[in-house]
Protein backbone atom coordinates (compact mmCIF):
# COMPACT_ATOMS: atom_id res chain seq x y z
CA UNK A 1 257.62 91.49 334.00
CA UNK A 2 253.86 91.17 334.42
CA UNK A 3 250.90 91.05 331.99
CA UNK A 4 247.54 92.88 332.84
CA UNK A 5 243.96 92.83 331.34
CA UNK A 6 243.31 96.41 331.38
CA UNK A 7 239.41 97.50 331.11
CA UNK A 8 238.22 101.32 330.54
CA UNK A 9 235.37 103.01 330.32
CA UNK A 10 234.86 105.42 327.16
CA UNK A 11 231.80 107.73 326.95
CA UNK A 12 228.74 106.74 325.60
CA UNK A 13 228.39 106.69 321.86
CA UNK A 14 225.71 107.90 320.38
CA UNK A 15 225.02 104.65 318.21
CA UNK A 16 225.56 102.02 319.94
CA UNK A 17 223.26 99.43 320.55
CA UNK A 18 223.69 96.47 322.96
CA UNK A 19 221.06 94.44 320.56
CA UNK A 20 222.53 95.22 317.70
CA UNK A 21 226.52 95.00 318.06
CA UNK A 22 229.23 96.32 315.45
CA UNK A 23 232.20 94.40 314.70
CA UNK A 24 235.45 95.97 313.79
CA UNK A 25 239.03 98.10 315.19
CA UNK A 26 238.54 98.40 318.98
CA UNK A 27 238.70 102.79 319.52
CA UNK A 28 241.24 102.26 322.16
CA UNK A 29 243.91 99.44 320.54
CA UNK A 30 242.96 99.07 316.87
CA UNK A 31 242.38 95.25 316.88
CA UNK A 32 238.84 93.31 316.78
CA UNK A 33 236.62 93.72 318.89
CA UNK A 34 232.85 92.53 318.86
CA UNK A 35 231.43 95.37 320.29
CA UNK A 36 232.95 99.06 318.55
CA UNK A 37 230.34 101.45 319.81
CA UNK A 38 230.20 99.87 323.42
CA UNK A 39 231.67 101.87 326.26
CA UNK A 40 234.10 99.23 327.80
CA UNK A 41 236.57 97.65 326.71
CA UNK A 42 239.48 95.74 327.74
CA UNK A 43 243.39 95.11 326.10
CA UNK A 44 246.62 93.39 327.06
CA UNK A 45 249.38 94.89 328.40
CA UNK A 46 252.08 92.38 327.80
CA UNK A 47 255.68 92.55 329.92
CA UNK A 48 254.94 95.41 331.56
CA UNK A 49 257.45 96.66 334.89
CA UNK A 50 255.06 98.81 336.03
CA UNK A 51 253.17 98.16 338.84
CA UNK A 52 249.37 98.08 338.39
CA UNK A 53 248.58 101.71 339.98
CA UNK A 54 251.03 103.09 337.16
CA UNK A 55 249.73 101.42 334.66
CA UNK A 56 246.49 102.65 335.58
CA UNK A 57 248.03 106.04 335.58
CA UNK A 58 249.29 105.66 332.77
CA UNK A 59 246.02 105.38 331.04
CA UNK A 60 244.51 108.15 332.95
CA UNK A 61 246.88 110.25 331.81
CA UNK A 62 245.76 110.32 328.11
CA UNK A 63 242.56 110.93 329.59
CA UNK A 64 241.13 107.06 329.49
CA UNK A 65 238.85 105.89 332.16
CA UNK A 66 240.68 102.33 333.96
CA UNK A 67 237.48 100.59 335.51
CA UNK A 68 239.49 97.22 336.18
CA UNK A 69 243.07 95.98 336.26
CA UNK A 70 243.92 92.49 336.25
CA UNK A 71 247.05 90.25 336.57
CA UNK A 72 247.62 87.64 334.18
CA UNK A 73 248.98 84.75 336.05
CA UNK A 74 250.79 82.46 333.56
């Protein structure tokens, strides 16, 4: 089993502000995050058996951008 940091791209919402950032539920996984109206953001995907390029599928799938996959090396 193998964690990954997975990053994605969402489009650009109309209120955010890099200068100004909102905290609250991330769009994509619900918990905090310290940047709501940003485009990217990032989640762990804990003891997964798929293999990177399905995960990534995974995600583009539900229609989700994947910018960046990354292995978590414990």
């Amino acid at each position: 089993m193998t964690d990954y940091i997975v990053t994605v791209k969402l489009p650009k919402h109309p209120l955010h502000n890099p200068k100004d950032k909102k905290f609250g539920a991330c769009p994509i996984h619900g918990s905090s995050c310290t940047d709501v109206t940003g485009a990217h953001h990032s989640m762990l995907v804990r003891n997964s058996s798929s293999s990177i390029e399905q995960v990534q599928a995974e995600f583009e799938g539900r229609g989700i951008h994947v910018t960046r996959i990354e292995t978590v090396e414990n």
